[in-house]
C-alpha atoms as a PDB file:
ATOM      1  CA  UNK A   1      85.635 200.743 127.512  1.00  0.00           C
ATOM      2  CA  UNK A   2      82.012 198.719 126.833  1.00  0.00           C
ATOM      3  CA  UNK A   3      80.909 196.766 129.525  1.00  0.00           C
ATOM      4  CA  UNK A   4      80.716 192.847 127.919  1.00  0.00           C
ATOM      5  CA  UNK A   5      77.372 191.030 128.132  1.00  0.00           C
ATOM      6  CA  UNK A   6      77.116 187.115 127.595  1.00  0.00           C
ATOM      7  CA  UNK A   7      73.633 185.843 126.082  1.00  0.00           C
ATOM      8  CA  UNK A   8      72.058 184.056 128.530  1.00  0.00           C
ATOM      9  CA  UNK A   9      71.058 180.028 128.524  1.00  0.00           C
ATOM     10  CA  UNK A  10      67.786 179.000 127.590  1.00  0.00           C
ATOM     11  CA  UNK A  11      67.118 176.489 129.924  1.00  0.00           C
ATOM     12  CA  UNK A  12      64.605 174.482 127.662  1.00  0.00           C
ATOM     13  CA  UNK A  13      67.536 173.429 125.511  1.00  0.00           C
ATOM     14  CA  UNK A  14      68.579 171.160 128.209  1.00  0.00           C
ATOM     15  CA  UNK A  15      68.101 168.128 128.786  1.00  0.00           C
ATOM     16  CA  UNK A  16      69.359 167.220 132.203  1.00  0.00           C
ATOM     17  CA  UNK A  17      68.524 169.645 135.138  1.00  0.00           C
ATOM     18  CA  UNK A  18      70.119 169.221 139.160  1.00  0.00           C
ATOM     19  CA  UNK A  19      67.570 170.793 140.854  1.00  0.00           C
ATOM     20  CA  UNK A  20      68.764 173.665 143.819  1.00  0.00           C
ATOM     21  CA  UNK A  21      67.339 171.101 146.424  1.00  0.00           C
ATOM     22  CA  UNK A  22      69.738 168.389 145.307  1.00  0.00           C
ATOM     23  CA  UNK A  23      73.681 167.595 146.558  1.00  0.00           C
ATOM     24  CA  UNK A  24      75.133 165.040 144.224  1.00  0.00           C
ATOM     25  CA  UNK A  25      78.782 163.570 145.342  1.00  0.00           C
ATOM     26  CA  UNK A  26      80.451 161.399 142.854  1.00  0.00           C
ATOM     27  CA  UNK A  27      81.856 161.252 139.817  1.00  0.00           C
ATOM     28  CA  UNK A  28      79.945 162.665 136.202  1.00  0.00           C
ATOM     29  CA  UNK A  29      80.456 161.776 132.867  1.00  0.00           C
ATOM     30  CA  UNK A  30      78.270 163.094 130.085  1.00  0.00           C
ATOM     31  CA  UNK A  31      77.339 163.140 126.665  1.00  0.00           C
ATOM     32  CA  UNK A  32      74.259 165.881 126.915  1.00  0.00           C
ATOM     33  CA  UNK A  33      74.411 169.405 128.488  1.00  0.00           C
ATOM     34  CA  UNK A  34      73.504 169.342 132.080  1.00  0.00           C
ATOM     35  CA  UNK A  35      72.810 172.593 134.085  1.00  0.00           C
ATOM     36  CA  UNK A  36      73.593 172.790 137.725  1.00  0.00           C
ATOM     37  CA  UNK A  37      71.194 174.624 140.098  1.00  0.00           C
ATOM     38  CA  UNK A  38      71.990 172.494 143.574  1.00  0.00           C
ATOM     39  CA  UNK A  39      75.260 171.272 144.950  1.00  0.00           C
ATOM     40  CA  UNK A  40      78.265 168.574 143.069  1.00  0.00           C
ATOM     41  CA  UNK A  41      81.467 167.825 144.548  1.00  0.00           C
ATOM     42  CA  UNK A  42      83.308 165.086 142.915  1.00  0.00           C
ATOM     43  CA  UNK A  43      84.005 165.269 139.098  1.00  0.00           C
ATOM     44  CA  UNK A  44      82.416 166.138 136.013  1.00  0.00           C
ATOM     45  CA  UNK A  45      83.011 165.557 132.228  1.00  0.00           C
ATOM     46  CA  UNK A  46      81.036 165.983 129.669  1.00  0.00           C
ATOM     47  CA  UNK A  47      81.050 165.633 125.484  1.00  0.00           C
ATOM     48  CA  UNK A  48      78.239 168.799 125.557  1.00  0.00           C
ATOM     49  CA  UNK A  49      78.208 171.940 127.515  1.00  0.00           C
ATOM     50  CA  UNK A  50      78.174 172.255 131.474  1.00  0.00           C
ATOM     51  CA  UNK A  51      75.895 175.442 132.825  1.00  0.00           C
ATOM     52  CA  UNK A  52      76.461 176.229 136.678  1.00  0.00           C
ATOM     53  CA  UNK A  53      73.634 178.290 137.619  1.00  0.00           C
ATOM     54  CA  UNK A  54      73.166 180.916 140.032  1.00  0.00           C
ATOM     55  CA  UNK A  55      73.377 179.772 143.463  1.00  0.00           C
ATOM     56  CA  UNK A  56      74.676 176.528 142.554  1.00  0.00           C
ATOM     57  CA  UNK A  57      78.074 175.666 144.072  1.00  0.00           C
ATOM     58  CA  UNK A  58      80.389 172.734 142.050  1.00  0.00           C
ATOM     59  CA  UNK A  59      83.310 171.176 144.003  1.00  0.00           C
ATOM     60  CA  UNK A  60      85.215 169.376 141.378  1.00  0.00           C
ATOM     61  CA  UNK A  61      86.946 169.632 138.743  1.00  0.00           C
ATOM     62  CA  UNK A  62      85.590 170.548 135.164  1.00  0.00           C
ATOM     63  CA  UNK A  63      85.961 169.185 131.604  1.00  0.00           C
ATOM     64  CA  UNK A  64      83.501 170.295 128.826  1.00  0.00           C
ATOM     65  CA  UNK A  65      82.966 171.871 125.303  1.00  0.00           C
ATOM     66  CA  UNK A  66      81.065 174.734 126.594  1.00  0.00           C
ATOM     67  CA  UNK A  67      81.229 175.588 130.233  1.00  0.00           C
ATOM     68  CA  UNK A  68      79.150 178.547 131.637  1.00  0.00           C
ATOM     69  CA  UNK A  69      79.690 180.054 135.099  1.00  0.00           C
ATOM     70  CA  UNK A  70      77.293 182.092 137.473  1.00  0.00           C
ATOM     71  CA  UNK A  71      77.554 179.976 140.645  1.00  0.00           C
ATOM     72  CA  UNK A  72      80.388 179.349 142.416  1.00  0.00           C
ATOM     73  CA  UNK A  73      83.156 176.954 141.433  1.00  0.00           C
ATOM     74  CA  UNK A  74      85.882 175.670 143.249  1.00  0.00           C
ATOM     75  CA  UNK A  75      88.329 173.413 140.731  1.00  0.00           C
ATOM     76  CA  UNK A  76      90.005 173.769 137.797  1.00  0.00           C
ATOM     77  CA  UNK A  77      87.982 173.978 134.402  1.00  0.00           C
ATOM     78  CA  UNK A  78      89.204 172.966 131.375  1.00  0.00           C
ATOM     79  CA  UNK A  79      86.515 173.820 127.699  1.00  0.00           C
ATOM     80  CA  UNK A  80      87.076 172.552 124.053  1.00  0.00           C
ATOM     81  CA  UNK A  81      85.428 175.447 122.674  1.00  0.00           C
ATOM     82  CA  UNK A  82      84.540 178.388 125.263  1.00  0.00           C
ATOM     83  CA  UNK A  83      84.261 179.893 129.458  1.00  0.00           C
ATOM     84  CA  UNK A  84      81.829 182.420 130.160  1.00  0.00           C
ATOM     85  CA  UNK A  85      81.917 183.731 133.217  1.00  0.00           C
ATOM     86  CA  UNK A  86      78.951 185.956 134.270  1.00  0.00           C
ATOM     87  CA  UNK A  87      79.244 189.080 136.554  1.00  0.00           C
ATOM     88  CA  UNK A  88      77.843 186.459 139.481  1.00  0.00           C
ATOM     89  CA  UNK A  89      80.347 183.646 139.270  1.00  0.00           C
ATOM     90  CA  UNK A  90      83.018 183.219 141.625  1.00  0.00           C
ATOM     91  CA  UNK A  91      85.639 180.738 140.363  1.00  0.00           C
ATOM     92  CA  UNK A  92      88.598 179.025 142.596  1.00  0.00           C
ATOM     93  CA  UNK A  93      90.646 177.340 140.368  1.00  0.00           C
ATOM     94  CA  UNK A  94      92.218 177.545 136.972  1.00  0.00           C
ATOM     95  CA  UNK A  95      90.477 178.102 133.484  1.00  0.00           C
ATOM     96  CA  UNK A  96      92.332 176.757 130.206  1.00  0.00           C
ATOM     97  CA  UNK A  97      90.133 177.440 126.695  1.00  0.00           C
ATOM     98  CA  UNK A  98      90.403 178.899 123.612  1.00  0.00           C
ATOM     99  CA  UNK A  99      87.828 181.598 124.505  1.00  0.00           C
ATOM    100  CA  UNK A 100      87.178 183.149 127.952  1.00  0.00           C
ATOM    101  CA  UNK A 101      84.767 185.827 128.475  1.00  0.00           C
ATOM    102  CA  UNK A 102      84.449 187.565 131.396  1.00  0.00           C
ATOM    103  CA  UNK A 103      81.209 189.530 132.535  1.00  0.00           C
ATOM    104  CA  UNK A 104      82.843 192.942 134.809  1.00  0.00           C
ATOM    105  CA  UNK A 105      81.897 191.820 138.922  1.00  0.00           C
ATOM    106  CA  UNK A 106      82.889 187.897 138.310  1.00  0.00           C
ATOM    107  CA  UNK A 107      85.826 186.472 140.663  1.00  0.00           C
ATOM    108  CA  UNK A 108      88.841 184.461 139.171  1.00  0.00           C
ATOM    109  CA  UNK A 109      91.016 183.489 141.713  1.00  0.00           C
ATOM    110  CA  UNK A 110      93.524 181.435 139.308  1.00  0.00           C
ATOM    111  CA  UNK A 111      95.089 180.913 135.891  1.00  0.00           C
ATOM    112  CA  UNK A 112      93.947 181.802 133.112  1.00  0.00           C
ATOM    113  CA  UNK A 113      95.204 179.622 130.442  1.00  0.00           C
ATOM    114  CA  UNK A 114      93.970 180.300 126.232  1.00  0.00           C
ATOM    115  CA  UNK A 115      95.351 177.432 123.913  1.00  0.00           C
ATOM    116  CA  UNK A 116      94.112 176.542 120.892  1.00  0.00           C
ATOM    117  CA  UNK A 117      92.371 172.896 121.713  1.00  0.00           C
ATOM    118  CA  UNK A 118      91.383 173.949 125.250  1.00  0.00           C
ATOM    119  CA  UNK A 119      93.693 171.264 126.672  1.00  0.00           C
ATOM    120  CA  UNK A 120      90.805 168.928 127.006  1.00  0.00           C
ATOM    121  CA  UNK A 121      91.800 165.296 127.810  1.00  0.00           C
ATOM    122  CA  UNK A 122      90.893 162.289 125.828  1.00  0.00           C
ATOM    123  CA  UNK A 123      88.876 161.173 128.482  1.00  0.00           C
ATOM    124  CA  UNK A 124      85.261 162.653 126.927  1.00  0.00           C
ATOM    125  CA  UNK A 125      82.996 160.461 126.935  1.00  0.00           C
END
């Protein structure tokens, strides 16, 4: 079996940045990817892609096109398009998208859920 290896995000392609020294509570909605490095509880969507970095924690739950995963998550993440969850991340909660890929080490404890649309809400901004 061949160990699977997700390309990693070049961090200049984004355009919004929460630095590891920041905790942001409250509610997100977004039309431009946004990378996590710090702390967010509350709850995010977003019309772009959503990157939790390592050694970021998110406390909420998730809507986006493109959700990546090497922090820790804890709430249920929903993606129009794709989940990648790298060897690092540690999700609690429930994934629904039409692709999932998951690096060997990474931690799902929850559903996994593969429709077609992603089950993304009509809520996007």
């Amino acid at each position: 079996m061949t160990e699977v290896q997700i390309s990693a995000i070049d961090e200049e392609l984004i355009d919004t940045v929460i630095a590891q020294d920041v905790e942001f509570t409250g509610d997100m909605n977004l039309r431009k990817p946004l990378m996590i490095k710090g702390k967010v509880t509350g709850s995010i969507v977003s019309a772009s892609d959503l990157h939790v970095d390592e050694g970021a924690y998110v406390d909420a739950d998730i809507e986006a096109i493109v959700v990546t995963v090497k922090g820790g998550v804890r709430g249920n993440i929903i993606a129009g398009e794709r989940i990648d969850l790298f060897s690092t991340a540690v999700v609690d909660g429930d994934i629904t998208a039409p692709k999932i890929t998951m690096e060997t080490g990474c931690r799902l404890n929850g559903a996994c859920r593969m429709t077609q649309s992603g089950g993304l809400s009509t809520n996007l901004v």
